[in-house]
N, C-alpha and C. Protein backbone atom coordinates (compact mmCIF):
# COMPACT_ATOMS: atom_id res chain seq x y z
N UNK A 1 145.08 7.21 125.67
CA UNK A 1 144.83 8.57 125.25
C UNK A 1 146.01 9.04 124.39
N UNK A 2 145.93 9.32 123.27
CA UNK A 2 146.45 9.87 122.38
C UNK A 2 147.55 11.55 123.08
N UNK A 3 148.42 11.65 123.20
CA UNK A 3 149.00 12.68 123.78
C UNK A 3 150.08 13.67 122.53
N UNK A 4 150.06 15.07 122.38
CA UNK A 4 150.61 15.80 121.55
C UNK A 4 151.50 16.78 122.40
N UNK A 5 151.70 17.65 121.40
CA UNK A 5 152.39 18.73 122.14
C UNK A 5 151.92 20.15 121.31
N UNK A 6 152.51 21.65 121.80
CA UNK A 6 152.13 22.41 121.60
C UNK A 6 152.74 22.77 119.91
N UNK A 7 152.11 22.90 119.05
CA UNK A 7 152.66 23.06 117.65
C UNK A 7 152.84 25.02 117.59
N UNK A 8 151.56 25.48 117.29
CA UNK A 8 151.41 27.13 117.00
C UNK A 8 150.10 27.65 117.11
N UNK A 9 149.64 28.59 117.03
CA UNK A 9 148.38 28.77 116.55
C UNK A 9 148.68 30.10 115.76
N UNK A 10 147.90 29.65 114.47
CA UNK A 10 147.54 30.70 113.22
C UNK A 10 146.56 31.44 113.07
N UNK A 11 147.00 32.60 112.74
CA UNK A 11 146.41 33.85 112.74
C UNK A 11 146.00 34.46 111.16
N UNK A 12 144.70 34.52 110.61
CA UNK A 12 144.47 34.69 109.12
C UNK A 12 144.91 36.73 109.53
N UNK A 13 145.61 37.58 108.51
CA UNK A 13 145.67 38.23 108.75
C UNK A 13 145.54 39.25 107.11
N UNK A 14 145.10 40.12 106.78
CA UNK A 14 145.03 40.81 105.67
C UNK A 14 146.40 41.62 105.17
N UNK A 15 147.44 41.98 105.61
CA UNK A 15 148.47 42.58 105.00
C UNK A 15 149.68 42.00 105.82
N UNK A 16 149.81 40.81 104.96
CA UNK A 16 151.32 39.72 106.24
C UNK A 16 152.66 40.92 107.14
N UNK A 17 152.66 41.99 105.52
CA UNK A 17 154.06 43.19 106.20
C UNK A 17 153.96 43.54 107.81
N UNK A 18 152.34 44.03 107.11
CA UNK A 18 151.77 44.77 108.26
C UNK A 18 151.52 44.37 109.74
N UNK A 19 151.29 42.94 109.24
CA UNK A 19 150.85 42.28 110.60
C UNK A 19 152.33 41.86 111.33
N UNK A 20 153.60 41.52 110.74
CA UNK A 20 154.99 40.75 111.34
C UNK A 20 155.38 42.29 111.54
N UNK A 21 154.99 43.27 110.98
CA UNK A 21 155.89 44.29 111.74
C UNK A 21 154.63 44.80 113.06
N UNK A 22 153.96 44.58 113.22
CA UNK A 22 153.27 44.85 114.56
C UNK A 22 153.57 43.74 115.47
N UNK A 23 153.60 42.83 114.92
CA UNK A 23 153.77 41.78 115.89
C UNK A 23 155.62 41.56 116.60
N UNK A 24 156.34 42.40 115.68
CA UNK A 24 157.58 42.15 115.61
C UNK A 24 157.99 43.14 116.68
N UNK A 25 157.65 44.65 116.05
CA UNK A 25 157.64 45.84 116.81
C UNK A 25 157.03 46.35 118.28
N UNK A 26 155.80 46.07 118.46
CA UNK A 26 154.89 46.41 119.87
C UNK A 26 155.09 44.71 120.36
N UNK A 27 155.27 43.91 119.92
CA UNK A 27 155.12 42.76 121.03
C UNK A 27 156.52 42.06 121.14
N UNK A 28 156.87 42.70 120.51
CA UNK A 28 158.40 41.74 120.53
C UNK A 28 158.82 40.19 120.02
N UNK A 29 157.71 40.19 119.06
CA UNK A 29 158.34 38.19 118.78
C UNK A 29 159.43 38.40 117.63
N UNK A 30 160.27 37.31 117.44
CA UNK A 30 160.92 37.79 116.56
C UNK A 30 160.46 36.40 115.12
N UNK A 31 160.76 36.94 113.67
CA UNK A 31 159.82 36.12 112.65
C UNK A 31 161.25 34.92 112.22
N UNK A 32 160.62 34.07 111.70
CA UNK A 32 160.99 33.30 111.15
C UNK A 32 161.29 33.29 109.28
N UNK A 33 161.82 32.59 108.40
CA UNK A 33 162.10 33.11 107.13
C UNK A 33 160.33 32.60 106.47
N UNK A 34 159.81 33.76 105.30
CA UNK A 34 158.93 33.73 104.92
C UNK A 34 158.77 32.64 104.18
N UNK A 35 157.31 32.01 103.78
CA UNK A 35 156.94 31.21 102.59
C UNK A 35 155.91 30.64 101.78
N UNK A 36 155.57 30.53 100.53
CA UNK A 36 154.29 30.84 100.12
C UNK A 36 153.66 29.21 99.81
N UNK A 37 152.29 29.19 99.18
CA UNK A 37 152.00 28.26 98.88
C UNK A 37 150.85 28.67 98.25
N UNK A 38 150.43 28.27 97.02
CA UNK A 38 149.14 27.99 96.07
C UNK A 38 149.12 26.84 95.55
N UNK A 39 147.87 26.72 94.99
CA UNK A 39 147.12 25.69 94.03
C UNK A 39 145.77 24.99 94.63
N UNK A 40 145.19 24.90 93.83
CA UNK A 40 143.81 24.37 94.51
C UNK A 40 144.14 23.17 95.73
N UNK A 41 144.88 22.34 95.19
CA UNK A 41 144.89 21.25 96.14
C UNK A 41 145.30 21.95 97.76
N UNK A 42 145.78 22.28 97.52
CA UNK A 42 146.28 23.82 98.61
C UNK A 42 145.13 24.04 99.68
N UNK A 43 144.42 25.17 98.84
CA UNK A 43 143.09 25.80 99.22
C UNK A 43 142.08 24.55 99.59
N UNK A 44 141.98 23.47 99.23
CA UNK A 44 141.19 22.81 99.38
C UNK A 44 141.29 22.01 100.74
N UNK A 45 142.87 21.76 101.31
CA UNK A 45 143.09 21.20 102.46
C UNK A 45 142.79 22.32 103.33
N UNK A 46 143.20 23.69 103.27
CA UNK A 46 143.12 24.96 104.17
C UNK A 46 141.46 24.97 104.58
N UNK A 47 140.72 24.77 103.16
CA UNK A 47 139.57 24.98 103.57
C UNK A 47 139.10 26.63 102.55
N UNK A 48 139.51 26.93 101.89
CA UNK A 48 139.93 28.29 101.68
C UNK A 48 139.57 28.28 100.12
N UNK A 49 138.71 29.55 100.04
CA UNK A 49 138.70 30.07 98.66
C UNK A 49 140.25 30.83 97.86
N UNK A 50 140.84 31.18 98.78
CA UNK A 50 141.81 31.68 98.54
C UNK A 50 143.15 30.93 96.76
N UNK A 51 143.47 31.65 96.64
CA UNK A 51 144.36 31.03 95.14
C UNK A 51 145.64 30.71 95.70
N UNK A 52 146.23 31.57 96.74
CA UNK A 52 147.27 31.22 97.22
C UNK A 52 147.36 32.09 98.91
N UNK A 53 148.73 31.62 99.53
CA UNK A 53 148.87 32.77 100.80
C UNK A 53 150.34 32.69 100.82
N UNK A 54 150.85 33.52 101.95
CA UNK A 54 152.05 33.58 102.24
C UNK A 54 151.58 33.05 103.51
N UNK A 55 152.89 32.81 104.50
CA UNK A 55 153.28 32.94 105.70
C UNK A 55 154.43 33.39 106.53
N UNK A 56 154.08 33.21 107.68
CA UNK A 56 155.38 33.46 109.04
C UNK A 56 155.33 33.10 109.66
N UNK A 57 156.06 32.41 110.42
CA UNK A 57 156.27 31.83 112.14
C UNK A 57 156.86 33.14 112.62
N UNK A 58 156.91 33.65 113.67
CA UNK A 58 156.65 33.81 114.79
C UNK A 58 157.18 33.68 116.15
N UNK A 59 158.03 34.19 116.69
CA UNK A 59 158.50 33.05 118.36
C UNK A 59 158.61 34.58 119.30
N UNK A 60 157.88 34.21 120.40
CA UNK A 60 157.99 34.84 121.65
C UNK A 60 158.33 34.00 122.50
N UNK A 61 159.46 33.87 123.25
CA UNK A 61 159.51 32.52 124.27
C UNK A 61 159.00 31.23 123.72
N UNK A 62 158.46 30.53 124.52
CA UNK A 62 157.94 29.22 123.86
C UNK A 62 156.61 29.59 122.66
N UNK A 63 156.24 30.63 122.87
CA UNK A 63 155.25 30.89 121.74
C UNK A 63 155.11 30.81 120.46
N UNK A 64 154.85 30.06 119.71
CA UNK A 64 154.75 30.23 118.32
C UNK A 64 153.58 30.79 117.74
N UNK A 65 153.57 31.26 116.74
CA UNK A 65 152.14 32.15 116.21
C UNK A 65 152.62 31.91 114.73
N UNK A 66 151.50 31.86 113.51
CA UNK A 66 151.59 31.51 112.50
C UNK A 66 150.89 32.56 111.73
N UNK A 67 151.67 33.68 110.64
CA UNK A 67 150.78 34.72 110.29
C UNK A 67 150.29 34.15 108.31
N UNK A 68 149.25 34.07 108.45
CA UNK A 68 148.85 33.73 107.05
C UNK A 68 148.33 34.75 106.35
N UNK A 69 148.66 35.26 105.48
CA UNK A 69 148.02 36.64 104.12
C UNK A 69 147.59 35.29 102.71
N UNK A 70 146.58 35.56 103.17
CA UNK A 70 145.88 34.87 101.65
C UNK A 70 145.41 35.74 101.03
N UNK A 71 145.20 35.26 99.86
CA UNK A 71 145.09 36.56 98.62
C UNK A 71 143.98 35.41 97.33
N UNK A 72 142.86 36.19 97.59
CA UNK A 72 142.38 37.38 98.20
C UNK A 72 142.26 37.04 99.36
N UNK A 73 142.28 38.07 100.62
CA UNK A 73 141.95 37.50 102.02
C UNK A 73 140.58 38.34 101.85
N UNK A 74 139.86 37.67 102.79
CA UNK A 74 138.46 37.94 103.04
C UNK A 74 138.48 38.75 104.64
N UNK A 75 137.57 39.35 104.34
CA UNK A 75 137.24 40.17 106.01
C UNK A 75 136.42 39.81 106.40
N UNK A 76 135.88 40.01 107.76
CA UNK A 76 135.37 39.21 108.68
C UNK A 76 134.00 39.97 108.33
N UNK A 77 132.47 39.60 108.71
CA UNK A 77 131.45 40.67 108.82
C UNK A 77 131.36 41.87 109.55
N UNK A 78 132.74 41.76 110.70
CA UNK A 78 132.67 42.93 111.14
C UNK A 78 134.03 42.15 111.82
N UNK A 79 134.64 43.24 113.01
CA UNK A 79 135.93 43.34 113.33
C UNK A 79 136.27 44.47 114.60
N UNK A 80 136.09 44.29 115.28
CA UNK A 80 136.78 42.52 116.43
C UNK A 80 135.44 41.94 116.59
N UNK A 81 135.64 40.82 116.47
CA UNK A 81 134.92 39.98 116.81
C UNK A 81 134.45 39.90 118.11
N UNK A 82 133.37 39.87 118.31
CA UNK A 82 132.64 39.86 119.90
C UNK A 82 133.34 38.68 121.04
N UNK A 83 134.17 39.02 121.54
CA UNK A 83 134.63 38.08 122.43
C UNK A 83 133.93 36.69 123.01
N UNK A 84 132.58 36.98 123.42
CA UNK A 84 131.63 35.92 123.79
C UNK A 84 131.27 35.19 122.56
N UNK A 85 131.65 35.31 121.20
CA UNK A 85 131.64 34.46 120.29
C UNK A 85 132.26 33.42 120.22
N UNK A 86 131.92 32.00 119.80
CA UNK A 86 133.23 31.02 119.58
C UNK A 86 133.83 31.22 118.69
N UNK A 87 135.00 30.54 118.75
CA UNK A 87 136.32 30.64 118.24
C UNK A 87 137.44 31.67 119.03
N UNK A 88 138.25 31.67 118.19
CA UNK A 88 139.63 32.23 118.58
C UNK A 88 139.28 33.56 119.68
N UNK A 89 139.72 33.73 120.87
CA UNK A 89 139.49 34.64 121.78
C UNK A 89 140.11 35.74 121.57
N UNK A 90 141.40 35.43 122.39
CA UNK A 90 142.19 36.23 122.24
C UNK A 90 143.65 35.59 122.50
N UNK A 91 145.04 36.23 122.91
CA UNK A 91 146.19 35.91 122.43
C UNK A 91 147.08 36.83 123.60
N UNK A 92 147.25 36.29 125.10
CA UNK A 92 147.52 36.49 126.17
C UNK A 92 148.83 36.67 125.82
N UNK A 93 149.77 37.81 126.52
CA UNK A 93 151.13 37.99 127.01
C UNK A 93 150.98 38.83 128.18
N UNK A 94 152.43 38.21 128.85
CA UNK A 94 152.89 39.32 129.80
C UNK A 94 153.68 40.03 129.31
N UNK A 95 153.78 41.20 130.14
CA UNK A 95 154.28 42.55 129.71
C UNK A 95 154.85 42.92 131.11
N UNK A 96 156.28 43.91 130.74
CA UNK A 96 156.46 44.96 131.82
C UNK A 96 155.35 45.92 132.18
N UNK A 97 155.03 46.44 131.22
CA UNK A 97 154.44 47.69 130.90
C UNK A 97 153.38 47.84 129.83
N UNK A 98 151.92 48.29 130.73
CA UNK A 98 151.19 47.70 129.62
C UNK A 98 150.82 49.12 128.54
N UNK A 99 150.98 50.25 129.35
CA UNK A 99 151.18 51.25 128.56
C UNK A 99 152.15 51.77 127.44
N UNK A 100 153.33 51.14 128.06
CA UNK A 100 153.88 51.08 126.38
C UNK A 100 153.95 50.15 125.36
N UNK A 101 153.11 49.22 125.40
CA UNK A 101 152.83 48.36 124.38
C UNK A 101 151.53 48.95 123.73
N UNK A 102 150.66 49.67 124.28
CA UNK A 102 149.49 50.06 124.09
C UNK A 102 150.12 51.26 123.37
N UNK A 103 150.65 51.97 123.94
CA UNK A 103 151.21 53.19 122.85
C UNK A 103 151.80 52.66 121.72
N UNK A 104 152.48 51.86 121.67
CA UNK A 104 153.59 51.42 120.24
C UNK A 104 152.40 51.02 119.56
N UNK A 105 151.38 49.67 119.65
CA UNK A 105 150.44 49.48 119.46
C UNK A 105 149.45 50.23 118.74
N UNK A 106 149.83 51.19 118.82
CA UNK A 106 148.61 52.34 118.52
C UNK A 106 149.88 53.37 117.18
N UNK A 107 150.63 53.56 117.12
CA UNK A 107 151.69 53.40 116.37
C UNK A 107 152.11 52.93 115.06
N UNK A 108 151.31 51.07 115.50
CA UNK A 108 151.53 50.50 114.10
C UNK A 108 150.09 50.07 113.70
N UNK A 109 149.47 50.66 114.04
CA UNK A 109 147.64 50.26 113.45
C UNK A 109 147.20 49.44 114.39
N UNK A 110 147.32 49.14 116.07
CA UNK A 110 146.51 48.67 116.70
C UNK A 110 145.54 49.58 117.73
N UNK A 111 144.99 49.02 118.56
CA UNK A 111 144.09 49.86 119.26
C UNK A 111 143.82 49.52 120.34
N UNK A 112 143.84 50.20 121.37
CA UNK A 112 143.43 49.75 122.68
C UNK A 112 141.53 49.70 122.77
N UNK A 113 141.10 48.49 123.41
CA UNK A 113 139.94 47.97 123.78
C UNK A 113 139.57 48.52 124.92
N UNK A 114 139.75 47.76 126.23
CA UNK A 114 139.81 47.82 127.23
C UNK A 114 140.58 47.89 128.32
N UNK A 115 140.71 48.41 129.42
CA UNK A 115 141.61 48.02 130.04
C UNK A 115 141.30 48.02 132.06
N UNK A 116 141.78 47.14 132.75
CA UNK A 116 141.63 47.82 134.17
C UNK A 116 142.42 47.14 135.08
N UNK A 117 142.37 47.23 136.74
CA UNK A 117 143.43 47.18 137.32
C UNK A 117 142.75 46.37 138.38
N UNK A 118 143.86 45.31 139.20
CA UNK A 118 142.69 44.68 140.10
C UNK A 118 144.30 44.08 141.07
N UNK A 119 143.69 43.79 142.32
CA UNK A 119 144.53 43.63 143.44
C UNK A 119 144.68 42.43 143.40
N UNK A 120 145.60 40.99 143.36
CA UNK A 120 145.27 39.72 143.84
C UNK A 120 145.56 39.55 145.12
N UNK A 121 146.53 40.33 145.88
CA UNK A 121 147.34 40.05 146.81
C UNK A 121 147.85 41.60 147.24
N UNK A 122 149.16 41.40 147.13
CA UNK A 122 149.87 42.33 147.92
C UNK A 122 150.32 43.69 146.68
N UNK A 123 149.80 43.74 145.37
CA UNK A 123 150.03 44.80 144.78
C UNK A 123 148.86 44.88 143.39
N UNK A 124 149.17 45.04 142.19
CA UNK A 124 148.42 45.71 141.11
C UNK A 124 148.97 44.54 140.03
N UNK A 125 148.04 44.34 139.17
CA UNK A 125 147.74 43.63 137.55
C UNK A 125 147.06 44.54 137.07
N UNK A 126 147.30 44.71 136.17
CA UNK A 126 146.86 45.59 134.72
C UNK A 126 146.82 44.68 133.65
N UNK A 127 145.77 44.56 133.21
CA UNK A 127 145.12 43.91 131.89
C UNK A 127 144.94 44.64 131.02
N UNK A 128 144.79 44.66 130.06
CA UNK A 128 144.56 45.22 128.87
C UNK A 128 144.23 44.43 127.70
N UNK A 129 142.91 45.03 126.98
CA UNK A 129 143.00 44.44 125.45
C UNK A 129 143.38 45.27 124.25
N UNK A 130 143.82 45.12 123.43
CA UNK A 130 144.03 45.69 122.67
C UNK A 130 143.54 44.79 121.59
N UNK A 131 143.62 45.43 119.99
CA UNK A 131 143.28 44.39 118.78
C UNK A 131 144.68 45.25 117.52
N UNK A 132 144.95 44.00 117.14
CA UNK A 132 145.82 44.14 116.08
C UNK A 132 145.20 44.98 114.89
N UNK A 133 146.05 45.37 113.99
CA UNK A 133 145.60 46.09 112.65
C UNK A 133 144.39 45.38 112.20
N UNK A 134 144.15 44.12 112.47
CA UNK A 134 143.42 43.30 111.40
C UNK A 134 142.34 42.98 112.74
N UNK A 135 142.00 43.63 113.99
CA UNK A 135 141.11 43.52 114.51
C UNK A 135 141.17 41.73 115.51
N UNK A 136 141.99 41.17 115.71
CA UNK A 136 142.65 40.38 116.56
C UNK A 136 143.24 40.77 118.05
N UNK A 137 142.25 40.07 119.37
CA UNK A 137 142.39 40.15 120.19
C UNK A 137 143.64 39.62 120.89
N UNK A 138 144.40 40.86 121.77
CA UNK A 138 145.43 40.63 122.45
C UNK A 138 145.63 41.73 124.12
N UNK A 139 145.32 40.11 124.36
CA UNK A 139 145.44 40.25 126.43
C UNK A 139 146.86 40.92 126.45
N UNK A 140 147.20 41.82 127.44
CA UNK A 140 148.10 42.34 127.78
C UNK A 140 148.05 41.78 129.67
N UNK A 141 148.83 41.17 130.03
CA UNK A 141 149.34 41.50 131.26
C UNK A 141 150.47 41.65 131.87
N UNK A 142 150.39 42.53 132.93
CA UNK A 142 151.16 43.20 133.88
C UNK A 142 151.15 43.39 135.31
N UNK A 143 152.27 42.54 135.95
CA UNK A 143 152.00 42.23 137.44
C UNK A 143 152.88 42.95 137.96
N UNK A 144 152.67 44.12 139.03
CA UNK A 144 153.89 44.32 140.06
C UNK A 144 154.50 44.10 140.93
N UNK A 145 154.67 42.77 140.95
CA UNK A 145 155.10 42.29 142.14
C UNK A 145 155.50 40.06 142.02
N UNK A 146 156.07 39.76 142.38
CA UNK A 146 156.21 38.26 142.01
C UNK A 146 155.49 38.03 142.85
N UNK A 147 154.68 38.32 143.81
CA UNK A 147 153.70 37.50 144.75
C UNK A 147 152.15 38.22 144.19
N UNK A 148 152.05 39.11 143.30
CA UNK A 148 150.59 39.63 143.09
C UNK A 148 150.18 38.35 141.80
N UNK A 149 151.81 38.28 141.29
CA UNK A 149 152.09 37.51 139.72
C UNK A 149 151.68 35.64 140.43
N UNK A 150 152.07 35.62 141.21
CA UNK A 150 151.06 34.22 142.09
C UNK A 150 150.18 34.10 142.17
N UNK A 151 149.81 35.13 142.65
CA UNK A 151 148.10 34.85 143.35
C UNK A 151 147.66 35.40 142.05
N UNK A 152 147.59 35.62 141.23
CA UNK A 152 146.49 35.67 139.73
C UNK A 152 146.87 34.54 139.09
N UNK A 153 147.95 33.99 138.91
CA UNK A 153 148.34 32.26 138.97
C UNK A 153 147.35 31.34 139.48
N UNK A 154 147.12 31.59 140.98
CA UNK A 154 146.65 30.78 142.04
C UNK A 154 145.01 30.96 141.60
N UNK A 155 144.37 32.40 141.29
CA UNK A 155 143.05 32.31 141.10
C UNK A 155 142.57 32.08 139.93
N UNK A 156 143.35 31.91 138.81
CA UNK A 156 143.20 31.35 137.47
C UNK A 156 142.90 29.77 137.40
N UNK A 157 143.30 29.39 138.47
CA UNK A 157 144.12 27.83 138.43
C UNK A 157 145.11 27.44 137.70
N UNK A 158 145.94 28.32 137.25
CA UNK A 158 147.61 27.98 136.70
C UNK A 158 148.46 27.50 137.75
N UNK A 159 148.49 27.51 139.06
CA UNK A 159 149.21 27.54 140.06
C UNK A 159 150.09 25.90 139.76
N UNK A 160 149.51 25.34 138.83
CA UNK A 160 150.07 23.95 139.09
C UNK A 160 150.64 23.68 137.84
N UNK A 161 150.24 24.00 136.83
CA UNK A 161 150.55 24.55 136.03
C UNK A 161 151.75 25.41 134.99
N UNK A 162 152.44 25.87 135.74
CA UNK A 162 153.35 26.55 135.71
C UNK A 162 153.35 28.07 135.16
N UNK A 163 152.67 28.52 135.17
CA UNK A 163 152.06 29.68 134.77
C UNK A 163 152.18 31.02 136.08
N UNK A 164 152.95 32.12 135.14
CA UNK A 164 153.62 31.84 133.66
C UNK A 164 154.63 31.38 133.56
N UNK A 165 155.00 31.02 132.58
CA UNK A 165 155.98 29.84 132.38
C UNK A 165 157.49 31.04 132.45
N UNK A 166 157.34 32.20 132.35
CA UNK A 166 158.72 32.90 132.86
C UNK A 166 158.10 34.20 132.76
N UNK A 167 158.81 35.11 133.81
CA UNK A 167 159.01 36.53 133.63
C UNK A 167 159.24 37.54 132.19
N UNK A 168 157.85 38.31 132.49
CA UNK A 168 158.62 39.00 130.19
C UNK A 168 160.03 39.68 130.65
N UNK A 169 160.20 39.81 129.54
CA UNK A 169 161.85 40.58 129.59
C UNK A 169 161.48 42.32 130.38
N UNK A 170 162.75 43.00 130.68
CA UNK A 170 162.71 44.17 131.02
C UNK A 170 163.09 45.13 130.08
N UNK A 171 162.07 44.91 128.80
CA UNK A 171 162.16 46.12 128.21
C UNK A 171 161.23 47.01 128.09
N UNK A 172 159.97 46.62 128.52
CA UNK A 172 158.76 47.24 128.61
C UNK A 172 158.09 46.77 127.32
N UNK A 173 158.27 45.68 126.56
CA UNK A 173 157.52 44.82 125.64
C UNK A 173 157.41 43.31 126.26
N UNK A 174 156.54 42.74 125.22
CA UNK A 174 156.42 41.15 125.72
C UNK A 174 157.88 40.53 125.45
């Protein structure tokens, strides 16, 4: 069996500024140095009508995320995308606090979806979705307690796993 490792996952996004300063600001990753690329041969490996794009890496903890602005970028038929659709879901973090990511969020052109609260154990998780400027789904979670932060581990089946792989920071962002 052929074995890899975790590279990134890329995110097509319509205004690159827009999207690294939301992503920079309400979630806390910090970017990498920008860089572009055109020419057909280009577009043709991407898959892409596009003439050219920029990019960004991305890093939250072990996370990498890849922000692409192609030009022209195309929009979706509609936006957010229906979750029960295939492809790309959504884009899970933990959080201190899921209300102030949801406020900042809302701040730099995102929006809160959904949100609710559920017991695993001995205290409270708060989930939340929210969608980026560009209509991109992002899980918010928030555990109070290192044993509630288990047992949603344990009923996920991460428990073996290592999940999550660390505590978010204490600033009240990811």
């Amino acid at each position: 069996m052929a074995r890899g490792s975790y590279s990134h996952l890329a995110v097509s996004v319509a205004d690159l500024d827009r999207a690294e300063t939301f992503y920079k600001q309400v979630l806390g990753f910090r970017a990498g140095a920008r860089y572009r690329s055109a020419g057909r041969r280009v577009a043709a490996f991407m898959e892409s009508e596009a003439s050219s794009f920029g990019g960004v890496f991305l890093r939250l903890g072990d996370v990498l995320i890849e922000l692409l602005g192609y030009e022209p970028a195309r929009s979706p038929d509609r936006s957010p995308r229906a979750a029960d659709e295939v492809g790309y879901a959504h884009l899970s973090l933990l959080v201190d606090d899921v209300e102030v990511v949801v406020a900042e969020a809302g701040r730099h052109g995102g929006s809160l979806r959904t949100r609710f609260e559920h017991s695993f154990a001995d205290g409270v998780t708060t989930i939340a979705f929210l969608v980026d400027p560009d209509g991109n789904r992002i899980e918010l979670i928030a555990h109070s307690t290192p044993v509630e932060r288990a047992a949603h581990a344990e009923y996920l089946g991460l428990a073996e796993l290592g999940w999550p792989a660390a505590a978010p920071s204490r600033t009240g962002h990811a």
